[in-house]
Protein backbone atom coordinates (compact mmCIF):
# COMPACT_ATOMS: atom_id res chain seq x y z
CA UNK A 1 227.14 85.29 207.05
CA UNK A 2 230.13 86.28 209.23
CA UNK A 3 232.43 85.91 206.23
CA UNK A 4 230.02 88.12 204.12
CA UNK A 5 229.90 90.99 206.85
CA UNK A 6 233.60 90.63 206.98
CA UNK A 7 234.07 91.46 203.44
CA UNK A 8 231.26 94.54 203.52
CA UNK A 9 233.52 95.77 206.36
CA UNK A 10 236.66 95.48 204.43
CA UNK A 11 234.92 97.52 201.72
CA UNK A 12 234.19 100.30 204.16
CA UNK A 13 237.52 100.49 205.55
CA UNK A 14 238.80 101.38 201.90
CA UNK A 15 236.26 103.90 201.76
CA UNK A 16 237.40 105.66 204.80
CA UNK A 17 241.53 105.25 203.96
CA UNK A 18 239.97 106.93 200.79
CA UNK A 19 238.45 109.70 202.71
CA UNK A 20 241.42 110.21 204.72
CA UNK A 21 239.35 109.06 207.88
CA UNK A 22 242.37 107.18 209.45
CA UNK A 23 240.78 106.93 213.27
CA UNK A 24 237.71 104.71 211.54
CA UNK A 25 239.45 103.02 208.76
CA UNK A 26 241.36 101.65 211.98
CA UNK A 27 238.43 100.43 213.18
CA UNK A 28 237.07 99.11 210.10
CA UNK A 29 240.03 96.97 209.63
CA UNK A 30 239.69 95.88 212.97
CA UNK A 31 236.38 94.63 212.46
CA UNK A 32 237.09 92.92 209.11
CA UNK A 33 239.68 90.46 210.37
CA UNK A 34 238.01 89.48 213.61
CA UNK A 35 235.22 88.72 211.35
CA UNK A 36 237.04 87.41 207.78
CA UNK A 37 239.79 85.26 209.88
CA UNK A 38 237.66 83.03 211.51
CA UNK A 39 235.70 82.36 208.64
CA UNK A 40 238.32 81.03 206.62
CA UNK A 41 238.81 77.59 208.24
CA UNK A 42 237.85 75.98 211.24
CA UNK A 43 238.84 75.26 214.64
CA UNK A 44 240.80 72.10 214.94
CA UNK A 45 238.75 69.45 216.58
CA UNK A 46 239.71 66.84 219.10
CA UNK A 47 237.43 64.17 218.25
CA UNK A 48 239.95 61.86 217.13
CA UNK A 49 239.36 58.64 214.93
CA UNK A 50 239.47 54.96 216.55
CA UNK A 51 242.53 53.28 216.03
CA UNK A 52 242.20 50.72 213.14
CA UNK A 53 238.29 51.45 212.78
CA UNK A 54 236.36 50.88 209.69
CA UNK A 55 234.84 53.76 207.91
CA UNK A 56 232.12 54.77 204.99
CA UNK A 57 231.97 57.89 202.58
CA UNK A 58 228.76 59.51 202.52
CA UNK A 59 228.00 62.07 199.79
CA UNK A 60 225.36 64.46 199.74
CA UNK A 61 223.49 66.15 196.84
CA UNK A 62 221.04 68.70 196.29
CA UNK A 63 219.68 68.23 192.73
CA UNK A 64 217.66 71.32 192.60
CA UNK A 65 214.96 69.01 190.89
CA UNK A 66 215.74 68.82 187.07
CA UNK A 67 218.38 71.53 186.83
CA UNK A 68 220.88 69.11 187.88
CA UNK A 69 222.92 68.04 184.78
CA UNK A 70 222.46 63.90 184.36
CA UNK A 71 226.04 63.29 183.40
CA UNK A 72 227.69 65.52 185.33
CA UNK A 73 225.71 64.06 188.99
CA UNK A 74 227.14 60.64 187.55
CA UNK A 75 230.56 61.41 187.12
CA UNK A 76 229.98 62.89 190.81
CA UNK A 77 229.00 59.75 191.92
CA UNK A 78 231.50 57.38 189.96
CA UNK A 79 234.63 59.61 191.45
CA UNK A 80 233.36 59.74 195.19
CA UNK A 81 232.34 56.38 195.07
CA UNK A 82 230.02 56.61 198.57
CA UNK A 83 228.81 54.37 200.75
CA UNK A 84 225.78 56.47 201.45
CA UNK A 85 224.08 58.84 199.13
CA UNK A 86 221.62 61.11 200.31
CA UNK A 87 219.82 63.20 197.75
CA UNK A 88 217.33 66.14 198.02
CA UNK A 89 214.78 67.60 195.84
CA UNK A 90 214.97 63.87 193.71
CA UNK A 91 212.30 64.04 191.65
CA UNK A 92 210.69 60.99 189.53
CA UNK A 93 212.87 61.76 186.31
CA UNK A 94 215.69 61.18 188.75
CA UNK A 95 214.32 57.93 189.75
CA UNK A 96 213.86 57.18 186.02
CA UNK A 97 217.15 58.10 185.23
CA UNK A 98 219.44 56.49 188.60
CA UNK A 99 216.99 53.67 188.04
CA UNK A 100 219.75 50.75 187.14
CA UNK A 101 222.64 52.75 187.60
CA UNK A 102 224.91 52.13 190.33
CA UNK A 103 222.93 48.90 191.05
CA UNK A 104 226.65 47.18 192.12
CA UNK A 105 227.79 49.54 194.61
CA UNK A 106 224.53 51.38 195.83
CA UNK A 107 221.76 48.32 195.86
CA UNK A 108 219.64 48.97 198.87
CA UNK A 109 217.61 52.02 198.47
CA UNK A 110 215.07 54.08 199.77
CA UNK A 111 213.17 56.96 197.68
CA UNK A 112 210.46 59.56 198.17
CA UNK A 113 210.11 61.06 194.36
CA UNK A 114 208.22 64.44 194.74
CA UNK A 115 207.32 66.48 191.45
CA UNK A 116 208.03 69.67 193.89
CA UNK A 117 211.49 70.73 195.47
CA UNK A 118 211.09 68.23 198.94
CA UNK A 119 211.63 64.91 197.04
CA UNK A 120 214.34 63.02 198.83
CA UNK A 121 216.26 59.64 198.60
CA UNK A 122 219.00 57.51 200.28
CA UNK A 123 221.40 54.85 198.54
CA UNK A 124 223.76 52.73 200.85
CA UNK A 125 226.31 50.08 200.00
CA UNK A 126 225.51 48.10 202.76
CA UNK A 127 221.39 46.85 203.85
CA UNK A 128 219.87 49.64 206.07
CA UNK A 129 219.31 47.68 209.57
CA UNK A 130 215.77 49.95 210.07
CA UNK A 131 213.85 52.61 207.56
CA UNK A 132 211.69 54.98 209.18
CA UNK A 133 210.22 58.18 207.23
CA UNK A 134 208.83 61.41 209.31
CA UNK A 135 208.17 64.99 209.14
CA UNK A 136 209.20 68.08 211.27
CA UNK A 137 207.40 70.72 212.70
CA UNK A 138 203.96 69.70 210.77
CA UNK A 139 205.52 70.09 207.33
CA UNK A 140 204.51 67.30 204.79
CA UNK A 141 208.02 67.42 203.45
CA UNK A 142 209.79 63.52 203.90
CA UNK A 143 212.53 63.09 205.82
CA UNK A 144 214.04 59.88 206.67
CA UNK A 145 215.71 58.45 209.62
CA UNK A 146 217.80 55.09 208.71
CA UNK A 147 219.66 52.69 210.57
CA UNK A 148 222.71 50.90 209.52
CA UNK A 149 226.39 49.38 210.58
CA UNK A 150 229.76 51.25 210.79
CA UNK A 151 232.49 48.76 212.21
CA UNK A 152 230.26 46.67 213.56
CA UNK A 153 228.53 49.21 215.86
CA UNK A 154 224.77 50.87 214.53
CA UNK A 155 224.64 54.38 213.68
CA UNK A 156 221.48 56.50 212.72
CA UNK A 157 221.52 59.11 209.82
CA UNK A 158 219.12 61.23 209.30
CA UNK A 159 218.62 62.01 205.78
CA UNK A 160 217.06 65.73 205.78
CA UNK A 161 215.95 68.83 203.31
CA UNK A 162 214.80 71.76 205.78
CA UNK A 163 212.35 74.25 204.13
CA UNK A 164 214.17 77.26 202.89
CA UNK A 165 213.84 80.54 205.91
CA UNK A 166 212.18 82.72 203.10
CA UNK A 167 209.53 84.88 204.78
CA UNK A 168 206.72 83.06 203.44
CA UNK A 169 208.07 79.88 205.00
CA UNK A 170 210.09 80.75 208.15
CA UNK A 171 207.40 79.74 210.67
CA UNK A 172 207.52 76.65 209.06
CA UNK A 173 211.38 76.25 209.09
CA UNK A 174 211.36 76.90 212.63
CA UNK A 175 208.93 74.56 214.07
CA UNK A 176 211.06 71.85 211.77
CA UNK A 177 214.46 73.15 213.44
CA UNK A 178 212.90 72.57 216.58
CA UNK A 179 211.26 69.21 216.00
CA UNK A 180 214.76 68.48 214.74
CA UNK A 181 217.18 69.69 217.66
CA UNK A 182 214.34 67.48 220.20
CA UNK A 183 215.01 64.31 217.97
CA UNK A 184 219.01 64.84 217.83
CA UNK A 185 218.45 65.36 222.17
CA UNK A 186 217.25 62.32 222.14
CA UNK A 187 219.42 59.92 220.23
CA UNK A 188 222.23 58.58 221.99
CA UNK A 189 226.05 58.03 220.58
CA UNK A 190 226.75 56.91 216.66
CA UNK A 191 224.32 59.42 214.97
CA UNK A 192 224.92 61.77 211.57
CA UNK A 193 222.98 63.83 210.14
CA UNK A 194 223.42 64.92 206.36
CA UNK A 195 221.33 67.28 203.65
CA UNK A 196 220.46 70.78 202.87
CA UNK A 197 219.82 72.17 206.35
CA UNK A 198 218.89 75.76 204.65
CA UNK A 199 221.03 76.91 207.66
CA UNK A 200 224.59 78.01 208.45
CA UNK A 201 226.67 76.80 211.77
CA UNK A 202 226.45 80.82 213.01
CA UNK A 203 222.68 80.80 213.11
CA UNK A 204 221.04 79.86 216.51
CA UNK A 205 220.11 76.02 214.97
CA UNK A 206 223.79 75.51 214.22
CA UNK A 207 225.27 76.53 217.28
CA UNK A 208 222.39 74.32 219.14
CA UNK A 209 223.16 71.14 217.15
CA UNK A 210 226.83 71.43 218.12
CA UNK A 211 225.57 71.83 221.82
CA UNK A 212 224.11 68.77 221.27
CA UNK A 213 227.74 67.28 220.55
CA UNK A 214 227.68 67.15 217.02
CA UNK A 215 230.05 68.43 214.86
CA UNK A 216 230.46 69.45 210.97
CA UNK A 217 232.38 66.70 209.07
CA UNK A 218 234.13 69.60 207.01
CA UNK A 219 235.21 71.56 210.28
CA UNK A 220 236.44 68.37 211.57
CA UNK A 221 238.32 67.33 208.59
CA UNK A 222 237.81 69.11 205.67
CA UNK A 223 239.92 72.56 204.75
CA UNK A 224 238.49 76.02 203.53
CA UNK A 225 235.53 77.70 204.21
CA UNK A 226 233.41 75.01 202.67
CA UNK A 227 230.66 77.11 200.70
CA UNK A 228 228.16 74.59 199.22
CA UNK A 229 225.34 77.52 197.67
CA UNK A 230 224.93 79.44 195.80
CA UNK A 231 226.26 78.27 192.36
CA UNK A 232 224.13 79.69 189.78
CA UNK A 233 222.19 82.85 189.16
CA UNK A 234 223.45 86.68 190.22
CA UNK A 235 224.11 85.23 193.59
CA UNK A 236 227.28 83.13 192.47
CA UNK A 237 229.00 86.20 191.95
CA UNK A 238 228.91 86.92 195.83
CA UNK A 239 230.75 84.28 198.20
CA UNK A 240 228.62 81.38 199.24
CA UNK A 241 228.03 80.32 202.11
CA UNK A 242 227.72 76.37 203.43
CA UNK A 243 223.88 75.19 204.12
CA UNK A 244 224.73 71.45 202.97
CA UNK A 245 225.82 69.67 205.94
CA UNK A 246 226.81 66.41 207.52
CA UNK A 247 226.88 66.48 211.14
CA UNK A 248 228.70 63.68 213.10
CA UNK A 249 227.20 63.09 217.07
CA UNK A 250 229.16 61.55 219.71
CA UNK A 251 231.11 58.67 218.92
CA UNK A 252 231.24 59.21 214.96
CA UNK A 253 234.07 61.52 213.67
CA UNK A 254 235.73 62.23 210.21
CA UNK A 255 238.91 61.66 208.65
CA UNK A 256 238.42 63.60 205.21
CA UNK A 257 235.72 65.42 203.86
CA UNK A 258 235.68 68.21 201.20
CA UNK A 259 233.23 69.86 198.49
CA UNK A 260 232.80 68.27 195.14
CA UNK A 261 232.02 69.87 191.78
CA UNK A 262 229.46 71.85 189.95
CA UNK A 263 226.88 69.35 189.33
CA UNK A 264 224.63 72.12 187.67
CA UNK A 265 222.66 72.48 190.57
CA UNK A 266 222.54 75.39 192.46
CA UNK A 267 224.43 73.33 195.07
CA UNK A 268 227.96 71.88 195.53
CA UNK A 269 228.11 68.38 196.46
CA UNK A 270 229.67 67.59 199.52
CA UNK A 271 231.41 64.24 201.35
CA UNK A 272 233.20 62.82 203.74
CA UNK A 273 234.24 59.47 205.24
CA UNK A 274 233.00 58.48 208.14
CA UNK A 275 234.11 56.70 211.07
CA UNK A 276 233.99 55.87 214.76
CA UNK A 277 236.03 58.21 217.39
CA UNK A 278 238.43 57.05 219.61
CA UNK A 279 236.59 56.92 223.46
């Protein structure tokens, strides 16, 4: 929310040049870029790609169950062309309707239809070498953790929808950030993880999954702030902020990545390709 405090402070230094009250507006200002500035991109990152190395694009989507328009998710799809798709909140009419579609380029398949907003699914290209699904921190909500091959070497992605950090439910997103960050600890090299984190990079969980060595594909290789939510409702009139993530671990780093269209969901899509670092 750094970019949003940013802005508030920019509002109050008007007030005071306004009121004439130079000494604060000063400070105001101050305040406002050191906290707007950084926000507006991202540090440059040294993880550097492997000479020659293969790569996949891996899209994310949250669908926000049925509110997600049908034909505008597939034109999504049919421009990014991934490797990996990893969806949240699928529901079964999404199964019904992505049932057949994209059977070509997205074949192998796993899917956890929910009629409520933790529904969640993963398409690859490629066969996934291992399927596992689990839960965090007690919640009944799927998750899935998936093996498969990036130039010739196996990587793990963890397919993920955190609970949202409403009041009602913060306990609960909690115990699965910290069931989470002891999973990521201990992985070794060649792991991503991609989804609706419900979480920003700024918050304690984001700056303890880049301790862990893993890094945002978009700070790594994308441009802009990166906003992925929210789209619709009063909200979209305020500036977003990113909660839709893929995180790249040791080994794995990114050579594009950016933030697709309105789908209709209350969520941008987001991508990236994918591939290993240079040692």
């Amino acid at each position: 929310l750094r970019f949003q405090v940013g802005l508030a402070l920019g509002l109050a230094a008007f007030c005071l040049v306004a009121a004439r009250s130079w000494r604060f507006a000063v400070v105001a200002c101050l305040a406002c870029a050191s906290a707007v500035v950084p926000a507006l991109g991202w540090p440059p990152s040294d993880r550097l790609a492997a000479p020659g190395s293969a790569s996949l694009r891996v899209m994310s989507i949250n669908l926000e169950m049925d509110v997600a328009d049908e034909a505008l998710v597939i034109e999504a799809l049919r421009t990014t062309d991934p490797d990996v798709l990893v969806l949240q909140e699928y529901t079964p009419a999404w199964a019904r309707r992505l049932k057949g579609r994209f059977s070509d380029s997205l074949p192998h398949r796993v899917e956890r239809p929910r009629d409520d907003a933790f529904g969640i699914a993963a398409f690859s290209r490629q066969p996934w070498l291992r399927v596992d699904e689990l839960t965090l921190g007690g919640s009944l909500a799927p998750q899935l953790r998936l093996e498969l091959e990036l130039a010739s070497t196996r990587v793990v992605l963890y397919a993920l929808h955190l609970l949202p950090p409403r009041t009602s439910l913060y306990t609960a997103h909690r115990a699965q950030c910290a069931d989470l960050l002891e999973r990521l600890a201990r992985e070794s090299k060649y792991v991503m993880a991609a989804g609706d984190f419900n979480l920003v990079d700024h918050t304690a969980v984001g700056r303890e999954i880049h301790r862990l060595g893993f890094l945002d594909a978009h700070g790594v290789a994308g441009t802009g702030r990166g906003a992925t939510w929210p789209v619709n409702g009063p909200l979209r009139f305020v500036p977003g902020i990113r909660i839709d993530h893929i995180y790249l671990g040791r080994g794995i780093t990114s050579t594009a990545a950016w933030v697709g269209g309105n789908t209709g969901s209350d969520h941008l899509p987001i991508a990236c390709d994918v591939t290993l670092a240079r040692e």
